[in-house]
PDB file of N, CA and C in Angstrom:
ATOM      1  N   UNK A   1      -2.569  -9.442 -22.690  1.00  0.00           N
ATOM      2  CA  UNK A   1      -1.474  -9.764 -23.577  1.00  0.00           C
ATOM      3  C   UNK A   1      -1.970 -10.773 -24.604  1.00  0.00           C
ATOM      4  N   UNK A   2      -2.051 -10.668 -26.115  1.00  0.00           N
ATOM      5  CA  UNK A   2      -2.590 -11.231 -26.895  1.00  0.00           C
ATOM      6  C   UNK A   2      -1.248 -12.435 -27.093  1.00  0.00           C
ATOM      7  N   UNK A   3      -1.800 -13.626 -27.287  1.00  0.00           N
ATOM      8  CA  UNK A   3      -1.053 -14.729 -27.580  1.00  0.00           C
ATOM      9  C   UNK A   3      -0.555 -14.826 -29.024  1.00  0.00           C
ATOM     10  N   UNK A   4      -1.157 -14.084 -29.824  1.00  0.00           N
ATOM     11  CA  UNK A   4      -0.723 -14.001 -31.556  1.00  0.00           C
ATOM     12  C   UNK A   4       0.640 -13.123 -31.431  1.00  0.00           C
ATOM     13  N   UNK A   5       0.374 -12.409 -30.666  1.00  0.00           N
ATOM     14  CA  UNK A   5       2.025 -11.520 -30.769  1.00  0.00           C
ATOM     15  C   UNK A   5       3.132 -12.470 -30.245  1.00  0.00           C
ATOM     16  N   UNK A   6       4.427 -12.196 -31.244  1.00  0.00           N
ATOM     17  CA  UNK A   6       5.432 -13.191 -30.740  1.00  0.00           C
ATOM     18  C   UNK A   6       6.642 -12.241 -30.220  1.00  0.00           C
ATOM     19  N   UNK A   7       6.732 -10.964 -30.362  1.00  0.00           N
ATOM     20  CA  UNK A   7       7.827 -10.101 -29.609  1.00  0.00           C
ATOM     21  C   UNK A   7       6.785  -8.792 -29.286  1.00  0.00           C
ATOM     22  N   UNK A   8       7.976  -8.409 -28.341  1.00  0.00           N
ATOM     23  CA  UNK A   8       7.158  -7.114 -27.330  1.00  0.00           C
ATOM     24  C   UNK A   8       7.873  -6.191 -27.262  1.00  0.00           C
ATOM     25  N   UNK A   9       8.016  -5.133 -27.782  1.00  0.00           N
ATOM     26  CA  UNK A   9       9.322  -3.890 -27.294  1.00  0.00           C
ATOM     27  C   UNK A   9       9.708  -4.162 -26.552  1.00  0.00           C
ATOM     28  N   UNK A  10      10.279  -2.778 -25.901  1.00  0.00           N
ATOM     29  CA  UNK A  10      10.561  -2.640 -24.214  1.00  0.00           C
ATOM     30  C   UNK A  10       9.588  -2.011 -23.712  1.00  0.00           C
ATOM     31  N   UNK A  11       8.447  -1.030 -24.378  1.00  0.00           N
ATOM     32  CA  UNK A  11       7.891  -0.117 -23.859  1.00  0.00           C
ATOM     33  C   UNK A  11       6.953  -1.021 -23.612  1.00  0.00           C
ATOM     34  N   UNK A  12       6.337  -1.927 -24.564  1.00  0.00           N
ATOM     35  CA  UNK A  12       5.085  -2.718 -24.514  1.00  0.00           C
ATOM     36  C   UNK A  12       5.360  -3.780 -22.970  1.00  0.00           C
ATOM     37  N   UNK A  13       6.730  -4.060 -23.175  1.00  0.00           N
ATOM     38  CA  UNK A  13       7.263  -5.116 -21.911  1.00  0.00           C
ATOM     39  C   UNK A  13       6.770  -4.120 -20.710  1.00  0.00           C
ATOM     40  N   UNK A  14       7.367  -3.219 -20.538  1.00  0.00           N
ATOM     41  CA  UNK A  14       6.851  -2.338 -19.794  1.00  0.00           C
ATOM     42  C   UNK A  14       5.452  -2.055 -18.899  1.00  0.00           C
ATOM     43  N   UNK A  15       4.784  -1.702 -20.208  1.00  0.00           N
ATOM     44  CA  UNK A  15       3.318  -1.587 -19.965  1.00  0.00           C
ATOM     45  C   UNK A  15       2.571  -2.912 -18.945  1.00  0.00           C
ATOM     46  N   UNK A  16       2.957  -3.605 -19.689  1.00  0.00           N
ATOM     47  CA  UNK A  16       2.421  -5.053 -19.430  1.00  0.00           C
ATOM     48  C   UNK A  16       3.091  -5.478 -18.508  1.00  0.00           C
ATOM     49  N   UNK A  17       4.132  -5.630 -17.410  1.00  0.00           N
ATOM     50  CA  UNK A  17       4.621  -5.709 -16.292  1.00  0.00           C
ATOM     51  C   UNK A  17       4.730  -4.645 -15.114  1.00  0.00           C
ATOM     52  N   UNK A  18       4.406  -3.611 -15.892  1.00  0.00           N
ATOM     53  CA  UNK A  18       4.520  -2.083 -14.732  1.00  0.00           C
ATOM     54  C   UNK A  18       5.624  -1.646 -14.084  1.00  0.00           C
ATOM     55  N   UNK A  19       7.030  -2.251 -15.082  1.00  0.00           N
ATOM     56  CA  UNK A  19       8.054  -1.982 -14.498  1.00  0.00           C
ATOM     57  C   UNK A  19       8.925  -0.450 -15.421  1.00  0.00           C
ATOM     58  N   UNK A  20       9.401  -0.092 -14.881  1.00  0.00           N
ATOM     59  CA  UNK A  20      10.664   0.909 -15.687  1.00  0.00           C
ATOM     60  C   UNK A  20      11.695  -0.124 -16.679  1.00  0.00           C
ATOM     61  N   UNK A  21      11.729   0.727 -17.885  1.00  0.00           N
ATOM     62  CA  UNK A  21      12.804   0.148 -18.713  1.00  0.00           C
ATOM     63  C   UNK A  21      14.552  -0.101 -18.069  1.00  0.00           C
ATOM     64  N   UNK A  22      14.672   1.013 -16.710  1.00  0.00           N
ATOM     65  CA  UNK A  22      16.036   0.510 -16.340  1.00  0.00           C
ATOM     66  C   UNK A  22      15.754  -0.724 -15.411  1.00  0.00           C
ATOM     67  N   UNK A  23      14.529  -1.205 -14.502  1.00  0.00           N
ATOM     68  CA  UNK A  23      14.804  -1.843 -13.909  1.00  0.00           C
ATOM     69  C   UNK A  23      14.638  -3.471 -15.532  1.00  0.00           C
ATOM     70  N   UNK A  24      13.982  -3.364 -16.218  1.00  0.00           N
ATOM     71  CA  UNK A  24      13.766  -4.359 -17.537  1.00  0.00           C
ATOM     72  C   UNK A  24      15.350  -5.084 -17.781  1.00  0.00           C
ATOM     73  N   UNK A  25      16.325  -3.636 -17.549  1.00  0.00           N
ATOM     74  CA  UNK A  25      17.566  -3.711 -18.241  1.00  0.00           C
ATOM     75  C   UNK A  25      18.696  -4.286 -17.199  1.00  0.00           C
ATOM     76  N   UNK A  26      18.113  -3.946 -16.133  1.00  0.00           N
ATOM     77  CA  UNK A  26      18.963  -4.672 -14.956  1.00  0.00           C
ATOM     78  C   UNK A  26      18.550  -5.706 -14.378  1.00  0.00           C
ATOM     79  N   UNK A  27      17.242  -6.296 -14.826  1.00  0.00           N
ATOM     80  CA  UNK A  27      17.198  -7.651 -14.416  1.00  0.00           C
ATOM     81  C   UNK A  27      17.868  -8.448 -15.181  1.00  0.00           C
ATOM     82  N   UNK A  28      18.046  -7.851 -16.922  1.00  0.00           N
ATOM     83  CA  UNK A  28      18.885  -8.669 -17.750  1.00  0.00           C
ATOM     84  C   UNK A  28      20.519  -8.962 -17.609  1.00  0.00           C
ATOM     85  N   UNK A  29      20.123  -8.122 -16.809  1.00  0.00           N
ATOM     86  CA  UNK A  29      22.575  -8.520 -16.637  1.00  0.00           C
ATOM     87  C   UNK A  29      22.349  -9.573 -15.488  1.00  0.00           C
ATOM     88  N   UNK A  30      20.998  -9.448 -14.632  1.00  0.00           N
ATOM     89  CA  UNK A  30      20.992 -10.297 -13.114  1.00  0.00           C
ATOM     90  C   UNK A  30      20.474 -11.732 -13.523  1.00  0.00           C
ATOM     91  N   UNK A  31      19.711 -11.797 -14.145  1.00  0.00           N
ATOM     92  CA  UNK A  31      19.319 -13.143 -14.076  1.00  0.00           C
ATOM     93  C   UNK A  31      19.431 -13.892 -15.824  1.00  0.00           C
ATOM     94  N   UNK A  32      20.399 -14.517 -15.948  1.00  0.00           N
ATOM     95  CA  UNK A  32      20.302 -15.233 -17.529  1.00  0.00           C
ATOM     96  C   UNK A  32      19.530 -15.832 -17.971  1.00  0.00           C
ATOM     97  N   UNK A  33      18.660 -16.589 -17.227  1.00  0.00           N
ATOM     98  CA  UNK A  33      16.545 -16.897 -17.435  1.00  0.00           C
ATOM     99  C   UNK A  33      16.367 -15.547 -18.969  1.00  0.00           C
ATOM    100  N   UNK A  34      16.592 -14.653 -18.243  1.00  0.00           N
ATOM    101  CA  UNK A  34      16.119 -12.998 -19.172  1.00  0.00           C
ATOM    102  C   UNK A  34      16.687 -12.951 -20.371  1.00  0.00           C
ATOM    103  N   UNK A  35      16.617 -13.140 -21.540  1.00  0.00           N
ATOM    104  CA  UNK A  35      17.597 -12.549 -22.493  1.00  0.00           C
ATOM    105  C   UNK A  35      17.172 -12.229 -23.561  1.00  0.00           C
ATOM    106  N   UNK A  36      15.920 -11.093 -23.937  1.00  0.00           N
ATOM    107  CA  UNK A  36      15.317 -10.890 -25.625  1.00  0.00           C
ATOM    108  C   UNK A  36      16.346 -10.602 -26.029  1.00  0.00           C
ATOM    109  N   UNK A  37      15.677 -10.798 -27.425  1.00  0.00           N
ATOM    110  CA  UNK A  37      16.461 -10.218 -28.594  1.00  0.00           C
ATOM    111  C   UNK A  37      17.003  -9.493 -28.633  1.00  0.00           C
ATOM    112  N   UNK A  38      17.554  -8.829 -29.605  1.00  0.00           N
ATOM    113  CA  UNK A  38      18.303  -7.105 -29.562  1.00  0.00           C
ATOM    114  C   UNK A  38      18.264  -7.410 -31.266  1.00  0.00           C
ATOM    115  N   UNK A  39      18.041  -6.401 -31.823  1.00  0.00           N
ATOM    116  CA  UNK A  39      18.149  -6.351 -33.052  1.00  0.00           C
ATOM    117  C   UNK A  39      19.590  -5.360 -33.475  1.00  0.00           C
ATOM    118  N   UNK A  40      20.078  -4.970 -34.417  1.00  0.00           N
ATOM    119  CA  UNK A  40      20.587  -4.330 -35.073  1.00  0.00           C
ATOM    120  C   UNK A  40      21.277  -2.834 -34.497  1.00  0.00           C
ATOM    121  N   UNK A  41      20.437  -2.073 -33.625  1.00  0.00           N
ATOM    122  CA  UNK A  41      20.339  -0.950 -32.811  1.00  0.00           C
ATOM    123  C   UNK A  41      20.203  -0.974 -32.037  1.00  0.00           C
ATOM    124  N   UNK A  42      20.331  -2.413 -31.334  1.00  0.00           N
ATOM    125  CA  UNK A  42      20.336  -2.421 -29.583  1.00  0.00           C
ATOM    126  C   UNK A  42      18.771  -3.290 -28.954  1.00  0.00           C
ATOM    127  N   UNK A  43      17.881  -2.751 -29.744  1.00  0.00           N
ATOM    128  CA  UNK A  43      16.459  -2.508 -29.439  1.00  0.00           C
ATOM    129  C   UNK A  43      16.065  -3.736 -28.872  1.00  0.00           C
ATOM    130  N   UNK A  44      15.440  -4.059 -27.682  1.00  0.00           N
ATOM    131  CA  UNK A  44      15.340  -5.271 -27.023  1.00  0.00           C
ATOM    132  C   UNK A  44      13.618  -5.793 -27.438  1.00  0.00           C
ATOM    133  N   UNK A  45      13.555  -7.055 -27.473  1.00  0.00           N
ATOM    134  CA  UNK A  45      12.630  -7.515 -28.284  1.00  0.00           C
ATOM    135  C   UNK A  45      11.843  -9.097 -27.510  1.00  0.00           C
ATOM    136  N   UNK A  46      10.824  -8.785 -26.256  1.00  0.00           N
ATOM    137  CA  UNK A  46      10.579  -9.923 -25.475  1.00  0.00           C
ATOM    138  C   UNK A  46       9.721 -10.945 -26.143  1.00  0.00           C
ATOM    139  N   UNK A  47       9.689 -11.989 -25.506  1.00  0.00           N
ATOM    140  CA  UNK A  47       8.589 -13.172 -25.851  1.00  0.00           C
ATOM    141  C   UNK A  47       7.485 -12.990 -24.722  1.00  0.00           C
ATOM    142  N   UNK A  48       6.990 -13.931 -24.578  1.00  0.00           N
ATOM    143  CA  UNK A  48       6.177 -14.226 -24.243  1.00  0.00           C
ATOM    144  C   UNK A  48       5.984 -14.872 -22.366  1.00  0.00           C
ATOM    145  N   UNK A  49       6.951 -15.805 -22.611  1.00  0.00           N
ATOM    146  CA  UNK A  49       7.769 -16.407 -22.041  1.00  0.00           C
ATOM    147  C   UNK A  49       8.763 -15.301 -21.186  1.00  0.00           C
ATOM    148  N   UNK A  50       9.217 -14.829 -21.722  1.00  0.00           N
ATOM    149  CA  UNK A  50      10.369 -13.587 -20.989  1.00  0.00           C
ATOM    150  C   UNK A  50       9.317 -12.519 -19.853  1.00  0.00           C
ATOM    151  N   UNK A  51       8.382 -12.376 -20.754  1.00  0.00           N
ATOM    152  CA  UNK A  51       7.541 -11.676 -19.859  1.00  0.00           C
ATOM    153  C   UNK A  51       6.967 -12.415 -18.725  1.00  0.00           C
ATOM    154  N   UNK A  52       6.519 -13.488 -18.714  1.00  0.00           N
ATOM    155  CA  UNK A  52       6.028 -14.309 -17.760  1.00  0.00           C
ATOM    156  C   UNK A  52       7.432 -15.007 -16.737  1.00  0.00           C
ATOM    157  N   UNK A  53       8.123 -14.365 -17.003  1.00  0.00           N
ATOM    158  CA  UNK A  53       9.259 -14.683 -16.171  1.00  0.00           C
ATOM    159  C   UNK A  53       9.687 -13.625 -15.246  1.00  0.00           C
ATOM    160  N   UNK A  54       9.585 -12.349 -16.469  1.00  0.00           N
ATOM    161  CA  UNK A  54       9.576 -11.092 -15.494  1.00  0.00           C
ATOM    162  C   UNK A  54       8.311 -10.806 -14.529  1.00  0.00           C
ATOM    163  N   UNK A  55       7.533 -11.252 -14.953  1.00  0.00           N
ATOM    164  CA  UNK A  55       6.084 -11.309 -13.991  1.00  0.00           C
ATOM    165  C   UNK A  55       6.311 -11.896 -12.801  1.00  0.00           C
ATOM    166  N   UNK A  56       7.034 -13.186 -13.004  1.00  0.00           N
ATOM    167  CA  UNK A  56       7.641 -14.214 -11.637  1.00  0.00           C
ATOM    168  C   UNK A  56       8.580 -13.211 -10.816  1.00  0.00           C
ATOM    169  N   UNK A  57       9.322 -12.796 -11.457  1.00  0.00           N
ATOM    170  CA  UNK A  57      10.459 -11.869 -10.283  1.00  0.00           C
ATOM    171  C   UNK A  57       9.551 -10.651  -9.351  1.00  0.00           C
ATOM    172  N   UNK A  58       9.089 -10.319 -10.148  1.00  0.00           N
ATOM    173  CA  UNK A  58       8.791  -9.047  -9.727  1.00  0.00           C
ATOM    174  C   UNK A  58       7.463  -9.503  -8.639  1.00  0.00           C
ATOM    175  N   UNK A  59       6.329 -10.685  -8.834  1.00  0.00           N
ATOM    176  CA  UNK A  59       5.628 -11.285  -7.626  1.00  0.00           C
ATOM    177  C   UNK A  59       6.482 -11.875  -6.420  1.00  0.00           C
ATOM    178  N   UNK A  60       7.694 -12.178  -6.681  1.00  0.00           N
ATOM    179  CA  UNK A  60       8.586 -12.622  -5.489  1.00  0.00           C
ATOM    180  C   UNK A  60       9.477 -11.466  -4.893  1.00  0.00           C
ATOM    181  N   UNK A  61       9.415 -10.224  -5.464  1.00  0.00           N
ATOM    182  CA  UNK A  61      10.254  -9.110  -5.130  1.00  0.00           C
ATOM    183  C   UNK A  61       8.944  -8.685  -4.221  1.00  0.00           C
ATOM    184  N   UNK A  62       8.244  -8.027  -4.948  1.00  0.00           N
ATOM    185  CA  UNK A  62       6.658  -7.649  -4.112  1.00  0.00           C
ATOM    186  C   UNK A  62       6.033  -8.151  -3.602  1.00  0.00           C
ATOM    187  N   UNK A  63       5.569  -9.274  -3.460  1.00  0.00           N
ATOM    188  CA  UNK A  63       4.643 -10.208  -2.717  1.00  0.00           C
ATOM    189  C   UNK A  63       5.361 -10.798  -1.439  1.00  0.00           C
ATOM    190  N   UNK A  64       6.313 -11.213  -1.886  1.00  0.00           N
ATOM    191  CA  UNK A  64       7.128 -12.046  -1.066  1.00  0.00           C
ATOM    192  C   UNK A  64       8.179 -11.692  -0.017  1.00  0.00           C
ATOM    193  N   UNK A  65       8.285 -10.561  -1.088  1.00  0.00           N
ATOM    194  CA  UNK A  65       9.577  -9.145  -0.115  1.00  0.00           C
ATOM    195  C   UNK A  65      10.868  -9.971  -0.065  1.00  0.00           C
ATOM    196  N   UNK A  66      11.497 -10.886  -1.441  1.00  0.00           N
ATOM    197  CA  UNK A  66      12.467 -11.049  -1.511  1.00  0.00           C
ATOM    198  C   UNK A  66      13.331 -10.047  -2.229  1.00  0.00           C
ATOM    199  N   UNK A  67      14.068  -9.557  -2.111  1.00  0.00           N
ATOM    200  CA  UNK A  67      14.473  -7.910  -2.395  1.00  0.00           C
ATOM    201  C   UNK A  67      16.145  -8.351  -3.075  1.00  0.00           C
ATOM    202  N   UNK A  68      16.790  -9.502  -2.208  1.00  0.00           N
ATOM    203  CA  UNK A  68      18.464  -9.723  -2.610  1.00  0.00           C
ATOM    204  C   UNK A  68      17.984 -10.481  -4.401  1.00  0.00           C
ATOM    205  N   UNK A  69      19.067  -9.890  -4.908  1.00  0.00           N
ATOM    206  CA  UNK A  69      18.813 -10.765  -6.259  1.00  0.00           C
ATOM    207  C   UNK A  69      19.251 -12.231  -5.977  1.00  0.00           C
ATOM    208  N   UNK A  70      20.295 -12.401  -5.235  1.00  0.00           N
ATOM    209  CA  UNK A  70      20.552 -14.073  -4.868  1.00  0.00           C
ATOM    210  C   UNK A  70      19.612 -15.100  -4.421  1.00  0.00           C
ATOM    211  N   UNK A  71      18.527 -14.357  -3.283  1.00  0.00           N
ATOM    212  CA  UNK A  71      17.865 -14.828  -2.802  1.00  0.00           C
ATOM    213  C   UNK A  71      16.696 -14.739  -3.652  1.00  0.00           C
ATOM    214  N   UNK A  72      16.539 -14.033  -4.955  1.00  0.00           N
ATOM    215  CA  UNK A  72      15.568 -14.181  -5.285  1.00  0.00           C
ATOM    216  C   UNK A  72      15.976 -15.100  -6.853  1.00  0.00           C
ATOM    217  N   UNK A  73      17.083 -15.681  -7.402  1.00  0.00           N
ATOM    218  CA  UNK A  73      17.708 -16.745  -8.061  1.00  0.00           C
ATOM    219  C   UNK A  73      17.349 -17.863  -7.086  1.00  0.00           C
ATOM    220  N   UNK A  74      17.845 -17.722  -6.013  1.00  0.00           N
ATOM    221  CA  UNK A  74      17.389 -19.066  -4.974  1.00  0.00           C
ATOM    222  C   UNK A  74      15.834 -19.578  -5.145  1.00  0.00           C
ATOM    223  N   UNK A  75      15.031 -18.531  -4.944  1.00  0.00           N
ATOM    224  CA  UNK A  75      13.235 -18.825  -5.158  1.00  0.00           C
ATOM    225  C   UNK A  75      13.183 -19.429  -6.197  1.00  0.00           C
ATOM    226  N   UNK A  76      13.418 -18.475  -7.446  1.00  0.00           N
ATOM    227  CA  UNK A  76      13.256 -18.911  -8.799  1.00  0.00           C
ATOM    228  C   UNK A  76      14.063 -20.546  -9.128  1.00  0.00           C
ATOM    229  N   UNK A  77      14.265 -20.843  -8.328  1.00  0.00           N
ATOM    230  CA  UNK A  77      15.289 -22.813  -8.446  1.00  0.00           C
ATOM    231  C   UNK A  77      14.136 -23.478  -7.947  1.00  0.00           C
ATOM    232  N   UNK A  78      13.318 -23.057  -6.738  1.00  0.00           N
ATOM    233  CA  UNK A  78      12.033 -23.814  -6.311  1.00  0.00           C
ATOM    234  C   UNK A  78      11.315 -24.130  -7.219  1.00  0.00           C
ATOM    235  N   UNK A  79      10.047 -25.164  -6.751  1.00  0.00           N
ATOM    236  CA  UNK A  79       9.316 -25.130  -7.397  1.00  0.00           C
ATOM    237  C   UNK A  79       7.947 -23.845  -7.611  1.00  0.00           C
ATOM    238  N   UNK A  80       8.105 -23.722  -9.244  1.00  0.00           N
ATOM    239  CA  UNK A  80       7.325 -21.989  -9.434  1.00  0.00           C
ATOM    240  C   UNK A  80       6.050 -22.279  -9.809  1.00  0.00           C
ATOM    241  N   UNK A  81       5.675 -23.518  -9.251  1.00  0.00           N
ATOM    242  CA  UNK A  81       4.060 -23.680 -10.040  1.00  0.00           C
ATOM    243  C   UNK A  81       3.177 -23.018  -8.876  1.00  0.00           C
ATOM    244  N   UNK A  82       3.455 -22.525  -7.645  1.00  0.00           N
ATOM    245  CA  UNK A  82       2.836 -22.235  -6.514  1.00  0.00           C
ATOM    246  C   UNK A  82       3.110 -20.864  -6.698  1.00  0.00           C
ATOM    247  N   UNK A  83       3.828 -20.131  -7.076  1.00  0.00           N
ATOM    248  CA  UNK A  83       4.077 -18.643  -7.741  1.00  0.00           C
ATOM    249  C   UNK A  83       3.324 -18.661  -8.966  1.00  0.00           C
ATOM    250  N   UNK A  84       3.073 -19.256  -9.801  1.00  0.00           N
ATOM    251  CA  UNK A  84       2.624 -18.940 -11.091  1.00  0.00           C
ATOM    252  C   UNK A  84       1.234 -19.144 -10.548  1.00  0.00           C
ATOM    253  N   UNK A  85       0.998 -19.946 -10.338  1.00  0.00           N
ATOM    254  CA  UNK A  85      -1.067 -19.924  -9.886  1.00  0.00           C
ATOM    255  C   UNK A  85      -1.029 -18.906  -9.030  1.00  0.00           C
ATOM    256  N   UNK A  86      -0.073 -17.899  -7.631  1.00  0.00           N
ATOM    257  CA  UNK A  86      -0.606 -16.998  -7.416  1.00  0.00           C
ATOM    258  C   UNK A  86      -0.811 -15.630  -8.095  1.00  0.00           C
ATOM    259  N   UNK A  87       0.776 -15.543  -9.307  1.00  0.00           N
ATOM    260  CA  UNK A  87       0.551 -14.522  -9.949  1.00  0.00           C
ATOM    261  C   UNK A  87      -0.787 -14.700 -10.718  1.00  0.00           C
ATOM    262  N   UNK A  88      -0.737 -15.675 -11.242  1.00  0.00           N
ATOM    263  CA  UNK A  88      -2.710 -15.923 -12.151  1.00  0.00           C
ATOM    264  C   UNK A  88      -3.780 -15.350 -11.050  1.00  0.00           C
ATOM    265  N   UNK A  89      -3.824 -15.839 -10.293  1.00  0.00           N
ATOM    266  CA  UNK A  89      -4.822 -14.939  -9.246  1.00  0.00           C
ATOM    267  C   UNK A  89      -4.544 -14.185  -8.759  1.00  0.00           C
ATOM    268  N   UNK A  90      -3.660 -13.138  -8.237  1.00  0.00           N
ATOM    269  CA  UNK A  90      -3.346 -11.671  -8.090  1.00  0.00           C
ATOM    270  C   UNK A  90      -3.961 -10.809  -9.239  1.00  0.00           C
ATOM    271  N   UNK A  91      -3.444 -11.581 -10.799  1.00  0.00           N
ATOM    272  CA  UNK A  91      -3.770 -10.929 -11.886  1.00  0.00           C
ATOM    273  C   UNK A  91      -5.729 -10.890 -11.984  1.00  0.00           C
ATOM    274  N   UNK A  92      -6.361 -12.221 -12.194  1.00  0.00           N
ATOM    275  CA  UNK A  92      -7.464 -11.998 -11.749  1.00  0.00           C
ATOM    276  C   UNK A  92      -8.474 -10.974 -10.910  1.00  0.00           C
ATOM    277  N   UNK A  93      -7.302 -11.281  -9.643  1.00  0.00           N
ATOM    278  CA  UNK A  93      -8.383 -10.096  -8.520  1.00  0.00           C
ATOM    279  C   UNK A  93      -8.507  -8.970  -9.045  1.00  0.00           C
ATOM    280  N   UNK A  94      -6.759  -8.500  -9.739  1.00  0.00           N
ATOM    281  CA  UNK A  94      -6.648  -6.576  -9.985  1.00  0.00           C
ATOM    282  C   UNK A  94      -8.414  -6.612 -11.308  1.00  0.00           C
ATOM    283  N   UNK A  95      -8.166  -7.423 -12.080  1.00  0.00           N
ATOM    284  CA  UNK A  95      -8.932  -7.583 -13.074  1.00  0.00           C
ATOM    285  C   UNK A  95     -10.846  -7.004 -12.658  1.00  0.00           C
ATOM    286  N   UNK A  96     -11.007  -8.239 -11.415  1.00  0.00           N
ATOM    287  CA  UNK A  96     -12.441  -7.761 -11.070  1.00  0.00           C
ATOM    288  C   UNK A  96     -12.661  -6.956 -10.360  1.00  0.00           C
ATOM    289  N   UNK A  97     -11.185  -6.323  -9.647  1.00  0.00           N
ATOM    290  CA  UNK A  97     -11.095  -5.031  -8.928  1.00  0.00           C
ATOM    291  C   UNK A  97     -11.381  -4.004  -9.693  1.00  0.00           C
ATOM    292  N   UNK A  98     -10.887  -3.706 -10.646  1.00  0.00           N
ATOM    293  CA  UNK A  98     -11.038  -2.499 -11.507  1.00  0.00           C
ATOM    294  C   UNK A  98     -12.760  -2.459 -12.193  1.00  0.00           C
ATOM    295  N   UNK A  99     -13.277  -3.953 -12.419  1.00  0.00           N
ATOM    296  CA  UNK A  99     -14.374  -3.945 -12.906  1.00  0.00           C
ATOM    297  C   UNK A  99     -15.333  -3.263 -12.413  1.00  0.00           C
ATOM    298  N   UNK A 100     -14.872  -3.979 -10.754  1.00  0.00           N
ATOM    299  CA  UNK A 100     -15.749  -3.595  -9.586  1.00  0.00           C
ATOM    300  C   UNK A 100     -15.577  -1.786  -9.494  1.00  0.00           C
ATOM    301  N   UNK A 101     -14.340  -1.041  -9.817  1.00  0.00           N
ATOM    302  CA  UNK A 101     -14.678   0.491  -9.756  1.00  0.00           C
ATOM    303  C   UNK A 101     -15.197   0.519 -10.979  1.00  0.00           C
ATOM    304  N   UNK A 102     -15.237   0.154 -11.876  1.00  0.00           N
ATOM    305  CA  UNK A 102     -15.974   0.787 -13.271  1.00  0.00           C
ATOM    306  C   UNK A 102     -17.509   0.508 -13.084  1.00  0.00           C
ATOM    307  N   UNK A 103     -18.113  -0.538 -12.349  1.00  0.00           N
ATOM    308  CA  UNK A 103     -19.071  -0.339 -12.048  1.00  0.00           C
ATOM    309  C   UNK A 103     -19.597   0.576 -11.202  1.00  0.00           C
ATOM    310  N   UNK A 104     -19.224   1.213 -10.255  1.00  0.00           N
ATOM    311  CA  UNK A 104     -19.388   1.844  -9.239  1.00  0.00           C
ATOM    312  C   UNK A 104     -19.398   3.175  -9.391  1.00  0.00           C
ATOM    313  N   UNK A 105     -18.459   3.703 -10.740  1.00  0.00           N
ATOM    314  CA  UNK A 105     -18.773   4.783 -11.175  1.00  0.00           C
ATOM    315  C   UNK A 105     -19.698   4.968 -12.053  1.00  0.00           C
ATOM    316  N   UNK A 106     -20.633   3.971 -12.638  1.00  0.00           N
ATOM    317  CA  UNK A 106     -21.770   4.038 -13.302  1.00  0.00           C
ATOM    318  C   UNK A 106     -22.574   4.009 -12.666  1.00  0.00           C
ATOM    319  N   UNK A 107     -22.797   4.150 -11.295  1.00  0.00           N
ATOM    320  CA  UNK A 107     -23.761   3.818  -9.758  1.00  0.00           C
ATOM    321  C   UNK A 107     -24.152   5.521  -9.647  1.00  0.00           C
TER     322      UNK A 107
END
């Protein structure tokens, strides 16, 4: 995710979190943390920030196997600096994971 960009579609939000646009759209009615833009036609428009928030839910939905949205508003009140350094290293590993098959198919 390049830091010069200051909004993200939905599709790009997408890409870059690995989620479906309905679940994008139903975290936004669940948690008010969430709220891009919308322009003119609806069209939802993330930061930066929004994404790294949706990154947080979705490591405490999956990682953590907090699944209730309450209980996972409850997490998100903790302190998230112990979630954010693991999503940074989850993200890392997938990173030298994939390296590690791209090497392996050049083997």
């Amino acid at each position: 995710m390049s830091d010069a960009k200051i909004y993200y579609n939905i599709r790009e939000t997408s890409e870059i979190t690995g989620l479906p646009f309905s679940t994008l759209r139903y975290w936004e009615e669940q948690f008010e943390q969430l709220n891009p833009r919308k322009d003119g036609h609806n069209n939802r428009y993330y930061t930066a920030e929004d994404i790294s928030f949706i990154k947080r839910v979705r490591y405490i939905r999956d990682e953590l196997k907090i699944t209730r949205i309450d209980a996972i508003r409850r997490e998100l009140k903790n302190d998230n600096r112990q979630v954010d350094v693991r999503i940074r290293a989850t993200e890392i590993l997938q990173r030298i994971r994939q390296e590690l098959v791209d090497i392996r198919s050049y083997i």
